[in-house]
C-alpha atoms as a PDB file:
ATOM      1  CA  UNK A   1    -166.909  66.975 -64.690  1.00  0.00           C
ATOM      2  CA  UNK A   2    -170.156  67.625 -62.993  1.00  0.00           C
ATOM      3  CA  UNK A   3    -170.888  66.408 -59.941  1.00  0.00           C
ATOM      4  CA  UNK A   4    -174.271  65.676 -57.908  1.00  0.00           C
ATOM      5  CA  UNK A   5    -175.726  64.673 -54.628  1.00  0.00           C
ATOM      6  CA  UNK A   6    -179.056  65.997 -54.964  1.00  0.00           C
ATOM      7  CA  UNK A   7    -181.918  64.187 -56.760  1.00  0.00           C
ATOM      8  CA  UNK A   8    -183.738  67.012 -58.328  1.00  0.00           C
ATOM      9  CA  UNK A   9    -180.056  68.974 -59.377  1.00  0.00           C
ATOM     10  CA  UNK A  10    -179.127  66.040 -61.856  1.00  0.00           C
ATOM     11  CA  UNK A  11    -182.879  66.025 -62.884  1.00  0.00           C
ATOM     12  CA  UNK A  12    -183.060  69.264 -63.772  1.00  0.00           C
ATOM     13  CA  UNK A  13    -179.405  69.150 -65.647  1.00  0.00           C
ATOM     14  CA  UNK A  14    -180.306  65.964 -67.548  1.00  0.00           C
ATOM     15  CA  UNK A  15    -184.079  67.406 -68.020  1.00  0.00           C
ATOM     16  CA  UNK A  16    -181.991  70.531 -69.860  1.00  0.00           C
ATOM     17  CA  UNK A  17    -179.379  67.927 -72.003  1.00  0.00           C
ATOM     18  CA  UNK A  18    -182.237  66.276 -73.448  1.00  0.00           C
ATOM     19  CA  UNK A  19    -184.179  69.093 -74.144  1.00  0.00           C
ATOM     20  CA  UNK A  20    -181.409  69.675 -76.245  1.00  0.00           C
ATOM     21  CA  UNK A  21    -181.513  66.333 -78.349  1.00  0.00           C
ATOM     22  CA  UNK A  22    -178.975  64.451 -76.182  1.00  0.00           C
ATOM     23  CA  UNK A  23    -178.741  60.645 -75.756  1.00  0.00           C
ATOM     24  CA  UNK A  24    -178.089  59.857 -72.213  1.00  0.00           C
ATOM     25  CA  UNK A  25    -176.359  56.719 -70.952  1.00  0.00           C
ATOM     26  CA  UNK A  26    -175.713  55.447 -67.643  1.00  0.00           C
ATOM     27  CA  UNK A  27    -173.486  53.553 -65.988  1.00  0.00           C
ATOM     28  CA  UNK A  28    -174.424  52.456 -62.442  1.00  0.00           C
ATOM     29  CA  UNK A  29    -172.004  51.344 -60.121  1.00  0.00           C
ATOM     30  CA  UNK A  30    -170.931  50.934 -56.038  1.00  0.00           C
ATOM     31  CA  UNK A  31    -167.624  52.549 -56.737  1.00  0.00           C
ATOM     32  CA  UNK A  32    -164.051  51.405 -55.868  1.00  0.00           C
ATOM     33  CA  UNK A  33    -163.917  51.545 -59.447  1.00  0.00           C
ATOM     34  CA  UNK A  34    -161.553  48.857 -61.974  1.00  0.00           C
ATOM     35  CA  UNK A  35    -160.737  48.912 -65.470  1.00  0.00           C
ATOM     36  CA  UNK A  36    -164.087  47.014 -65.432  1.00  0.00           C
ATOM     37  CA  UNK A  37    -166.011  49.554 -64.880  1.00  0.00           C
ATOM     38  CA  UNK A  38    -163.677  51.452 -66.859  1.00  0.00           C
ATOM     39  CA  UNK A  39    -164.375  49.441 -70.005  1.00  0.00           C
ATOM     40  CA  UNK A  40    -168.450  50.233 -69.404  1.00  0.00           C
ATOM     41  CA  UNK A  41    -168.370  53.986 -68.851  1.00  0.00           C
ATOM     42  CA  UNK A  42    -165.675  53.977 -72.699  1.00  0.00           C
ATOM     43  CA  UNK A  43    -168.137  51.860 -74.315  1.00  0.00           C
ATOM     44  CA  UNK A  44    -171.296  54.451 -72.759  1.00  0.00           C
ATOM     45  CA  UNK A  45    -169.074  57.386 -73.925  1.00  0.00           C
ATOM     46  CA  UNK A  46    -168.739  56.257 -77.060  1.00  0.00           C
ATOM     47  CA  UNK A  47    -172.441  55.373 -77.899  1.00  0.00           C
ATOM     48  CA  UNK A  48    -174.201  58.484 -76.252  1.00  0.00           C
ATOM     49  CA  UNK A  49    -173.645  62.146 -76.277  1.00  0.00           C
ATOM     50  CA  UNK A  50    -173.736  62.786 -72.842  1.00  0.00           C
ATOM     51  CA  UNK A  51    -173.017  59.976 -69.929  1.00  0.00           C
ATOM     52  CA  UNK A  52    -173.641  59.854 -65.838  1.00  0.00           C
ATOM     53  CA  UNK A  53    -171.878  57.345 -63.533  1.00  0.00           C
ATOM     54  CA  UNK A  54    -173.194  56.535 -60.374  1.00  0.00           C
ATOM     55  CA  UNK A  55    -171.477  55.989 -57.116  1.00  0.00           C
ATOM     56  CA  UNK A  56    -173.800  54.372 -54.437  1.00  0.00           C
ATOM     57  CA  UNK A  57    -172.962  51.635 -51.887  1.00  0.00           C
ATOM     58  CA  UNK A  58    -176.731  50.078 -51.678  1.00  0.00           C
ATOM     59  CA  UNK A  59    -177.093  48.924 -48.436  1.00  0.00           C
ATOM     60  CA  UNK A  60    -180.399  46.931 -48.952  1.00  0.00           C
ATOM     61  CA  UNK A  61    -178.385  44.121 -51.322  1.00  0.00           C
ATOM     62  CA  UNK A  62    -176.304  43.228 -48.417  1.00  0.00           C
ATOM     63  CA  UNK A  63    -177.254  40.327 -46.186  1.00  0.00           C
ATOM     64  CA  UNK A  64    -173.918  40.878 -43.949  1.00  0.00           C
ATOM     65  CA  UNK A  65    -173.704  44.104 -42.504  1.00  0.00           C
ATOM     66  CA  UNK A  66    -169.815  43.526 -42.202  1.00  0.00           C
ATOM     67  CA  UNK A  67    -169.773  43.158 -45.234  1.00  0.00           C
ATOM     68  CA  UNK A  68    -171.307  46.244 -45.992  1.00  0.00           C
ATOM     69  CA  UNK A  69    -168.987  48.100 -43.386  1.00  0.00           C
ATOM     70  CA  UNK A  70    -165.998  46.811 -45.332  1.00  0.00           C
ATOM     71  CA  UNK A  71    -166.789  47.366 -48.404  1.00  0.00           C
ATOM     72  CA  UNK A  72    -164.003  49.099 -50.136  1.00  0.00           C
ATOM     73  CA  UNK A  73    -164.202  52.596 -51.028  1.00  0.00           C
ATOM     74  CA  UNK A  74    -161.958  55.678 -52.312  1.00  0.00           C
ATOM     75  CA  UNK A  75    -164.253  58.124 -53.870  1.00  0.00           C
ATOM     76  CA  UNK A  76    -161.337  60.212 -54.641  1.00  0.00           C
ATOM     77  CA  UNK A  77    -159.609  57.955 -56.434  1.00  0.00           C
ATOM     78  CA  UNK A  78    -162.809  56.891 -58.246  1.00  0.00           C
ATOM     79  CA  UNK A  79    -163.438  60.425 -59.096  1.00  0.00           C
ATOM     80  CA  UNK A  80    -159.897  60.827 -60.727  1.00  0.00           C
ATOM     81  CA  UNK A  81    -160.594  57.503 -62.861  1.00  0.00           C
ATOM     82  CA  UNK A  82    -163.481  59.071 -64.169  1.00  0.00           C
ATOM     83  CA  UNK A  83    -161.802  62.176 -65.058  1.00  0.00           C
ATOM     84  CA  UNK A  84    -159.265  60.089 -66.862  1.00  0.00           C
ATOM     85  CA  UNK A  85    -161.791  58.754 -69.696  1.00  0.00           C
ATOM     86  CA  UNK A  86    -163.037  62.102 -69.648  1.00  0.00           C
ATOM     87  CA  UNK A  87    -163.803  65.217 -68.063  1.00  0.00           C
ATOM     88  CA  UNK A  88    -167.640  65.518 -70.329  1.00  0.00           C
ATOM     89  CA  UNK A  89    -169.383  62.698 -67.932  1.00  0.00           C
ATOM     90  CA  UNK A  90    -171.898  63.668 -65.052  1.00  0.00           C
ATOM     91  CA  UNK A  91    -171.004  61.332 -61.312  1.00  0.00           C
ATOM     92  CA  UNK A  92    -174.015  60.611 -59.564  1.00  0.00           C
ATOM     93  CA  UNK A  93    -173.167  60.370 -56.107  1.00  0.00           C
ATOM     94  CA  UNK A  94    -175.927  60.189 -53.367  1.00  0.00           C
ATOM     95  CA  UNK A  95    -176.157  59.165 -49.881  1.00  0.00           C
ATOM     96  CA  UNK A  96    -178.584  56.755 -48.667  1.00  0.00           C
ATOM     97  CA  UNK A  97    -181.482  59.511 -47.089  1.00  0.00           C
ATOM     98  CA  UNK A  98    -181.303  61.059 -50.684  1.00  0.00           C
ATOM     99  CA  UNK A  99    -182.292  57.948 -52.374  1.00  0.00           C
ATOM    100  CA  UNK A 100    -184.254  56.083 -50.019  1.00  0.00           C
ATOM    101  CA  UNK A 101    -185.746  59.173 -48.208  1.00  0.00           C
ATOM    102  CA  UNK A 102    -186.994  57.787 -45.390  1.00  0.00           C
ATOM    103  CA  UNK A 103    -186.748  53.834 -44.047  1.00  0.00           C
ATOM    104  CA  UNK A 104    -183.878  52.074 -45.915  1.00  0.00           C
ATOM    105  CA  UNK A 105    -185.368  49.164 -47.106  1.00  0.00           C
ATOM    106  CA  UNK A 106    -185.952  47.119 -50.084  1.00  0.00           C
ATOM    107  CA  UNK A 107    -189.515  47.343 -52.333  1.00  0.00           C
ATOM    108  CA  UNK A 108    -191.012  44.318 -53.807  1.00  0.00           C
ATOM    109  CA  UNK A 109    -190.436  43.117 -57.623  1.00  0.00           C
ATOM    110  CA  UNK A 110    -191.756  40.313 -59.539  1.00  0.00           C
ATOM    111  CA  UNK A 111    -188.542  39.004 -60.490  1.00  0.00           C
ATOM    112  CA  UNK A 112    -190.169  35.757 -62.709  1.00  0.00           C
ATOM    113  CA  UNK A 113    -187.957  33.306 -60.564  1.00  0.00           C
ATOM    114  CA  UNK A 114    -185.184  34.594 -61.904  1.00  0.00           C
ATOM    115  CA  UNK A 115    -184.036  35.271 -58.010  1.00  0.00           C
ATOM    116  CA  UNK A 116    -184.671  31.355 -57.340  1.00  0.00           C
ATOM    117  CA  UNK A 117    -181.298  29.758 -58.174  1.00  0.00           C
ATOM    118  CA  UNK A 118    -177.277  30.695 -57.080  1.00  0.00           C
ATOM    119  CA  UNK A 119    -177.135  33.548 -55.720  1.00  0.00           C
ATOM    120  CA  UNK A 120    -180.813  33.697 -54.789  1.00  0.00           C
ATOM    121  CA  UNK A 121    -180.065  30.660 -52.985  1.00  0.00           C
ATOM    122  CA  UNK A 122    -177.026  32.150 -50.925  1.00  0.00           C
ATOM    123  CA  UNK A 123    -178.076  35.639 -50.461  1.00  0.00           C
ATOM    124  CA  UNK A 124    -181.298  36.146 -49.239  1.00  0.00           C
ATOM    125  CA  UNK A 125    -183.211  39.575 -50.457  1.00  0.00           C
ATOM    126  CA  UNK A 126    -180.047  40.427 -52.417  1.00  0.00           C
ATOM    127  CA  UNK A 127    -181.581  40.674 -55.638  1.00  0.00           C
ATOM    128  CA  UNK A 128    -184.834  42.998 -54.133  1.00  0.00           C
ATOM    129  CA  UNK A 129    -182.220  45.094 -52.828  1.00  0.00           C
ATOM    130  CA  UNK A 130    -180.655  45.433 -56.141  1.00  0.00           C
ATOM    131  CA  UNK A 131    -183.849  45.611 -58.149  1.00  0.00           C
ATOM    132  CA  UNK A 132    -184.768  48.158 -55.614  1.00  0.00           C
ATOM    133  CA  UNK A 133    -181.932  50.766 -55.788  1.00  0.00           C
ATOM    134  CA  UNK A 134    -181.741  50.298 -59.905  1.00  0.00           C
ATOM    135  CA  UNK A 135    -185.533  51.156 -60.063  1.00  0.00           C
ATOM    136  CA  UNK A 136    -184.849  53.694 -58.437  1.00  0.00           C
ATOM    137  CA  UNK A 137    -182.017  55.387 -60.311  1.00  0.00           C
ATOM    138  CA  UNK A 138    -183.582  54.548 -63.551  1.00  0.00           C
ATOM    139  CA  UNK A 139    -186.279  56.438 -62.085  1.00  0.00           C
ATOM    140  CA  UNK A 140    -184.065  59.321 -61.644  1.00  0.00           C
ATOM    141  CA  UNK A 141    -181.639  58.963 -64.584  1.00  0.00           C
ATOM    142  CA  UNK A 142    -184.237  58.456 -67.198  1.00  0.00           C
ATOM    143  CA  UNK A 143    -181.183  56.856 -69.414  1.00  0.00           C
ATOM    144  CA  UNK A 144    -181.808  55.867 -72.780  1.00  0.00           C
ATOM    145  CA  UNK A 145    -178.952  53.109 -72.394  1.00  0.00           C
ATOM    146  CA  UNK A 146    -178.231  51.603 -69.205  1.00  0.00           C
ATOM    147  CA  UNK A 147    -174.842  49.676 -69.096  1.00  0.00           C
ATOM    148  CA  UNK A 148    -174.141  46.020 -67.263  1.00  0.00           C
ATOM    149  CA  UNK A 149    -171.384  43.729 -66.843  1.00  0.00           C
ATOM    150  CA  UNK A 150    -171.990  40.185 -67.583  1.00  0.00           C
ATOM    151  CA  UNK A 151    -169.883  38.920 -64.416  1.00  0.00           C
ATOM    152  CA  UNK A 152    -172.970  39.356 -62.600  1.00  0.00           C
ATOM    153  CA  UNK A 153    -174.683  37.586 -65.117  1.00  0.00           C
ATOM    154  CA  UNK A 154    -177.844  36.652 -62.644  1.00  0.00           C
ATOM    155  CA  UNK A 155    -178.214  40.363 -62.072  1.00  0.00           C
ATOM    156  CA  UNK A 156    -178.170  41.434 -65.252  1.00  0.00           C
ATOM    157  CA  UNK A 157    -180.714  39.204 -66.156  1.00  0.00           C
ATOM    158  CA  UNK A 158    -182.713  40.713 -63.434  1.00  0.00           C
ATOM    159  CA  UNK A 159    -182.228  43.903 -64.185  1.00  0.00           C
ATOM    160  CA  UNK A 160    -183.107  43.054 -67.806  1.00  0.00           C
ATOM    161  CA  UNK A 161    -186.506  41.356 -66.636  1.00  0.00           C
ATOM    162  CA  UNK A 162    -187.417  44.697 -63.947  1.00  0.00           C
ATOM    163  CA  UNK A 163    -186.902  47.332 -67.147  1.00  0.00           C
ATOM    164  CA  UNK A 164    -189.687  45.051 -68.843  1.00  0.00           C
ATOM    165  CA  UNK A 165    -191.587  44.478 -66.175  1.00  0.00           C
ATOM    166  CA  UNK A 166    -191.976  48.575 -65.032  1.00  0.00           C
ATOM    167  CA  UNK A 167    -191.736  50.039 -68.997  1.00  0.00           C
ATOM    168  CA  UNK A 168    -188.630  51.897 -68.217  1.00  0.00           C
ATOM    169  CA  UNK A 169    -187.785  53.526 -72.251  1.00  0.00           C
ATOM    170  CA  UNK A 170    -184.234  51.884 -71.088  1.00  0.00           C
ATOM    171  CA  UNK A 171    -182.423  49.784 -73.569  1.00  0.00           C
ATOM    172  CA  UNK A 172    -180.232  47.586 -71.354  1.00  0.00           C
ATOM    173  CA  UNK A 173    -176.508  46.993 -72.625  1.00  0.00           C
ATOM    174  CA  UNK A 174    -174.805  43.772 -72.117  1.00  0.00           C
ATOM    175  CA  UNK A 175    -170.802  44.153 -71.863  1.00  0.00           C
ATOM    176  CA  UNK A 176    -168.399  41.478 -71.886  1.00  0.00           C
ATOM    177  CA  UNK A 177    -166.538  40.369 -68.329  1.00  0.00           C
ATOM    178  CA  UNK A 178    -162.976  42.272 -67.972  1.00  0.00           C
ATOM    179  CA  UNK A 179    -160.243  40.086 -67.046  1.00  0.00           C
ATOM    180  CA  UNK A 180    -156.815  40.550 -65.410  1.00  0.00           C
ATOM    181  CA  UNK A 181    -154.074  38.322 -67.939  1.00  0.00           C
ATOM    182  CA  UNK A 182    -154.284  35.564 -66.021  1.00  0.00           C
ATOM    183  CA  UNK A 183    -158.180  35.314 -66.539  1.00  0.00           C
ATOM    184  CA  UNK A 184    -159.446  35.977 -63.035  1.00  0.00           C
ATOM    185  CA  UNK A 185    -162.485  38.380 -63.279  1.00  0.00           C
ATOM    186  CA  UNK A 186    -162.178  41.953 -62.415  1.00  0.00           C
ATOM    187  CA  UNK A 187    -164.029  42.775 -59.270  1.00  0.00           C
ATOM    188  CA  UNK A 188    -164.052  45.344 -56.468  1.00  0.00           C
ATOM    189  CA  UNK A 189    -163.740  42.613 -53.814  1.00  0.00           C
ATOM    190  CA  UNK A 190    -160.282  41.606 -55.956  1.00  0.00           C
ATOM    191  CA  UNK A 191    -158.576  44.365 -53.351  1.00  0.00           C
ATOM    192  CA  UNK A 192    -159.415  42.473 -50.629  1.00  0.00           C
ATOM    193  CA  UNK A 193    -157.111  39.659 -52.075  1.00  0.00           C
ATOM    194  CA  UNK A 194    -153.583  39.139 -51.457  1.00  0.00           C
ATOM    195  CA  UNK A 195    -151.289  38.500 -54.380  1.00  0.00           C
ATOM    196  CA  UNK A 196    -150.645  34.965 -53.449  1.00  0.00           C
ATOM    197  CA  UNK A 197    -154.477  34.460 -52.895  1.00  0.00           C
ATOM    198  CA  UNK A 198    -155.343  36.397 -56.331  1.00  0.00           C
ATOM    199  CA  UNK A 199    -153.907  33.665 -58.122  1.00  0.00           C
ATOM    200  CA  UNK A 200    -155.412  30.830 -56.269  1.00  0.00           C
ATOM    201  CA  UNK A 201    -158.695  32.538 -57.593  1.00  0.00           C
ATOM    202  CA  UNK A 202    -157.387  31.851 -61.217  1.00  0.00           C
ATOM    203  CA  UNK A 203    -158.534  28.488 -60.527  1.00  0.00           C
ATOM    204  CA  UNK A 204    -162.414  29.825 -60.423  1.00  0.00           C
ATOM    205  CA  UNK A 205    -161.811  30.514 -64.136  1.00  0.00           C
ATOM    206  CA  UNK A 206    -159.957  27.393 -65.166  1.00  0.00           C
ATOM    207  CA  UNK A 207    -163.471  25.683 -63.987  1.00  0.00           C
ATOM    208  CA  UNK A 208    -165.499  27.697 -66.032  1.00  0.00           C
ATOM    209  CA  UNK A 209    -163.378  26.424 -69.070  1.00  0.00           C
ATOM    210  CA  UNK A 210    -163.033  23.072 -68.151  1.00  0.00           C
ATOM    211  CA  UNK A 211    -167.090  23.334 -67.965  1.00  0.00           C
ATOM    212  CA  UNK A 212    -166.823  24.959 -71.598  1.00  0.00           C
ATOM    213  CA  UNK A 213    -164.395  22.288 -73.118  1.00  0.00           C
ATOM    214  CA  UNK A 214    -166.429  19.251 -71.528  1.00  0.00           C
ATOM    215  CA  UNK A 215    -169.975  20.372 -71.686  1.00  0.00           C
ATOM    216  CA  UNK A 216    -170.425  18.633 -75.649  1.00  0.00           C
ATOM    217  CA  UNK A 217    -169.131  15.465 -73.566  1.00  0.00           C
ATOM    218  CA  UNK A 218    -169.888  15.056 -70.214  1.00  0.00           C
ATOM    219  CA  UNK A 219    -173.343  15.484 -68.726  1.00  0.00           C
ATOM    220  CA  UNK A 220    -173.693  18.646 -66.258  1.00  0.00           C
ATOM    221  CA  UNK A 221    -173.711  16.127 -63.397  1.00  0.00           C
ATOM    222  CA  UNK A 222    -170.331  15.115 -64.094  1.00  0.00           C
ATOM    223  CA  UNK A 223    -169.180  18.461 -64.829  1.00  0.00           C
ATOM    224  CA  UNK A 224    -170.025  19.755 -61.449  1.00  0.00           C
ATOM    225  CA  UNK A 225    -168.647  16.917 -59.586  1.00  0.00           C
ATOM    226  CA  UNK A 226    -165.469  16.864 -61.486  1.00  0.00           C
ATOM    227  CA  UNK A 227    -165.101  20.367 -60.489  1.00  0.00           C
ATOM    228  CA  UNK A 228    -165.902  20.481 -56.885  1.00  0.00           C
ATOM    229  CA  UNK A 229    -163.089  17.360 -57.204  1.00  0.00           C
ATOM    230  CA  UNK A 230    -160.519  20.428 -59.047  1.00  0.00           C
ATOM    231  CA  UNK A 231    -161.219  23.040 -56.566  1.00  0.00           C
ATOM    232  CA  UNK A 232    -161.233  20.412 -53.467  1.00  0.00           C
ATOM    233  CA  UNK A 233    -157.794  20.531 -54.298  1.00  0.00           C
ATOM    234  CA  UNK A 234    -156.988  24.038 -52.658  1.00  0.00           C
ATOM    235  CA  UNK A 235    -157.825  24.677 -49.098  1.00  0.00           C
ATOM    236  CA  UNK A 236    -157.923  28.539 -49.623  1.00  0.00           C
ATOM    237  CA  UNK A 237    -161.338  27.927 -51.894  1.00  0.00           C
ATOM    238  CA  UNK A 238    -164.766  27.439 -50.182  1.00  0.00           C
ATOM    239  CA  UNK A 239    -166.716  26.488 -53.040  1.00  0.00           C
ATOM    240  CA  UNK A 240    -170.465  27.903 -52.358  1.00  0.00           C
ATOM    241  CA  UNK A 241    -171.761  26.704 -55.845  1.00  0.00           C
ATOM    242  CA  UNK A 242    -171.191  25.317 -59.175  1.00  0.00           C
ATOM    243  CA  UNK A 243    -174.240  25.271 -61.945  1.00  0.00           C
ATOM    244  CA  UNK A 244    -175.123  24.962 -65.431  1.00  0.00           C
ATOM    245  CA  UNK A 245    -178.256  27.011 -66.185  1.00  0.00           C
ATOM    246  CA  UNK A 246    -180.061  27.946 -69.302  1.00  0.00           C
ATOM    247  CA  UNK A 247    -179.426  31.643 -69.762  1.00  0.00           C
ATOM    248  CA  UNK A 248    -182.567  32.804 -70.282  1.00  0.00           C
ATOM    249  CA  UNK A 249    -184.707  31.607 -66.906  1.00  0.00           C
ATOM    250  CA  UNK A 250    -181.609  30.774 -65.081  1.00  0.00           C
ATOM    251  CA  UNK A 251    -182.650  27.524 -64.193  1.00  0.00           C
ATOM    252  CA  UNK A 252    -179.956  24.843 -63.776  1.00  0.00           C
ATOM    253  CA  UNK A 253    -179.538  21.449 -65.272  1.00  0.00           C
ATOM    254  CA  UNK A 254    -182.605  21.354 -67.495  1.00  0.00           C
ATOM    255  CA  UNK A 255    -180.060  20.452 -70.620  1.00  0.00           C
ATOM    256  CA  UNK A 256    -182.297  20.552 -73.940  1.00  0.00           C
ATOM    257  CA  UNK A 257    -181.304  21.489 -77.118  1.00  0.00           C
ATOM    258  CA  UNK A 258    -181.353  24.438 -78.933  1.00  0.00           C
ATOM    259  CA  UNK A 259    -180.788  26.477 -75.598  1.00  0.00           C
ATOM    260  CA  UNK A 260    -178.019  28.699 -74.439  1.00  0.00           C
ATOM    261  CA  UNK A 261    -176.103  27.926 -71.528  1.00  0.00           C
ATOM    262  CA  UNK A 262    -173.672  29.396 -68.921  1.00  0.00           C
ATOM    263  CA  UNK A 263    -172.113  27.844 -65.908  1.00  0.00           C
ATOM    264  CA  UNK A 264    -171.643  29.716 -62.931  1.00  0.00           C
ATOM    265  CA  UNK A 265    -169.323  29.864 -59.998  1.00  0.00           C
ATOM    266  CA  UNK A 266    -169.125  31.041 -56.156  1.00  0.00           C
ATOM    267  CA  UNK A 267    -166.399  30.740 -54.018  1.00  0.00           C
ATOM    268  CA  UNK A 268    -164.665  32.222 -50.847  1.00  0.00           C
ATOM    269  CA  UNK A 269    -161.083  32.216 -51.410  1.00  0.00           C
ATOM    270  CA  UNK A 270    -159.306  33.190 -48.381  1.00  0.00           C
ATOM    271  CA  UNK A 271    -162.322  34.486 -46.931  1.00  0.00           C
ATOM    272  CA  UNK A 272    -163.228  36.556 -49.782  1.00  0.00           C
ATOM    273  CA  UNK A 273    -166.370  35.901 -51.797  1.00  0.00           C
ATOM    274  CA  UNK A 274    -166.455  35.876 -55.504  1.00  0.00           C
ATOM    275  CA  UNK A 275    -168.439  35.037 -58.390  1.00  0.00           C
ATOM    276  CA  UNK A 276    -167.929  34.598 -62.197  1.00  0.00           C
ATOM    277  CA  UNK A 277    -169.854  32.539 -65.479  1.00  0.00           C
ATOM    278  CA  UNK A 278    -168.970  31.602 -68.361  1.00  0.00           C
ATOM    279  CA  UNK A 279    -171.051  31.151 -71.868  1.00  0.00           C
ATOM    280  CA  UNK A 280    -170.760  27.628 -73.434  1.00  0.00           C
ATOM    281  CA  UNK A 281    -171.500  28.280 -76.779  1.00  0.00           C
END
């Protein structure tokens, strides 16, 4: 596996690739890599003839420096992963001077109000942050696929909107959320969680399909209160939100027909912050 730090090294390697006819996809991630991740660099391998992974902890998508701080990492043991799909892909891994060159600090995107609702709402310039550093390794990359999780539904739908809006030659790929058996979605923050505390988080999911079985029924109103009543339940969960959005513009509640729908979820459980959605169609 071939590994770089330096900007203009992976250029000129991937430069040389596609001089050669190769397909390039790309897989961007903050490491402490899962089987989540796992399942997007497979499904990149297996659609392109040559694939890079990238390791970067973006600092300008954190609101909490703590949070940054403690932000799990093992770079070894992400390294090894990687080598375990396959020994073929190219890892990314720069530090923040190489990709930010100067002051850290987020750009501005037209993000078409996408940024408006649920996380928008809770984390500040999150979403510039992220729109910042993926413009930027796009920039660098130059992928012809670029591979997303739908956990992070909101983002991806960012991230979808930004390759419009700047004319990246990127075809964004949408890949399905990875679950553990007991349906809790696979996440990097999931180390922070104890066993006992893990499944307490189960019960983020069992919302999402109790949103899914009633939401022919019940009106998203009653959805979301019957919910916040379900998770009340369990001191361990902080519920931060609970929405029903149209997929497309993200915007919550509008229910009309012949639009596609997700609900979404936040929640601190014991102290730990995740997210998840569900489709419900």
């Amino acid at each position: 596996m071939l590994i770089f730090s330096n900007i203009l090294q992976i250029q000129n390697h991937l430069t040389k690739l596609k001089s050669e006819g190769s397909i390039i996809g790309f897989v961007p991630t903050m490491g402490a890599l899962h089987d989540g991740h796992l399942s997007l660099i497979k499904k990149s391998i297996s659609e392109n003839d040559s694939t890079v992974v990238s390791i970067f902890v973006n600092p300008t998508q954190f609101d909490d420096s703590n949070d940054l701080l403690t932000y799990p990492k093992d770079i070894e043991k992400d390294i090894a992963l990687i080598k375990s799909i396959s020994e073929n892909t190219v890892l990314f891994k720069p530090d923040s001077y190489e990709i930010y060159s100067g002051e850290i600090k987020s750009d501005e995107f037209n993000l078409n109000g996408l940024d408006k609702y649920m996380e928008g709402e809770c984390r500040g310039n999150h979403f510039q942050g992220v729109a910042t550093v993926v413009n930027k390794l796009l920039s660098i990359v130059k992928p012809d696929h670029v591979y997303f999780g739908e956990k992070d539904f909101q983002q991806l739908r960012i991230i979808e909107n930004l390759v419009l809006d700047q004319k990246f030659d990127t075809k964004v790929v949408r890949c399905k959320t990875v679950r553990s058996s007991d349906g809790l979605a696979l996440s990097s923050r999931n180390k922070k969680l104890s066993f006992s505390s893990a499944k307490i988080a189960t019960n983020l999911f069992k919302a999402l399909n109790f949103a899914k079985e009633k939401f022919n029924t019940l009106d998203a109103i009653e959805i979301e209160k019957k919910v916040i009543e379900q998770l009340s339940a369990h001191s361990e969960i902080q519920l931060e939100y609970f929405a029903i959005a149209d997929e497309e513009t993200l915007e919550p509640l509008l229910i009309k027909k012949n639009k596609k729908y997700r609900a979404f979820i936040a929640a601190y459980v014991s102290g730990v912050r995740l997210i998840d959605n569900k489709k419900l169609y």
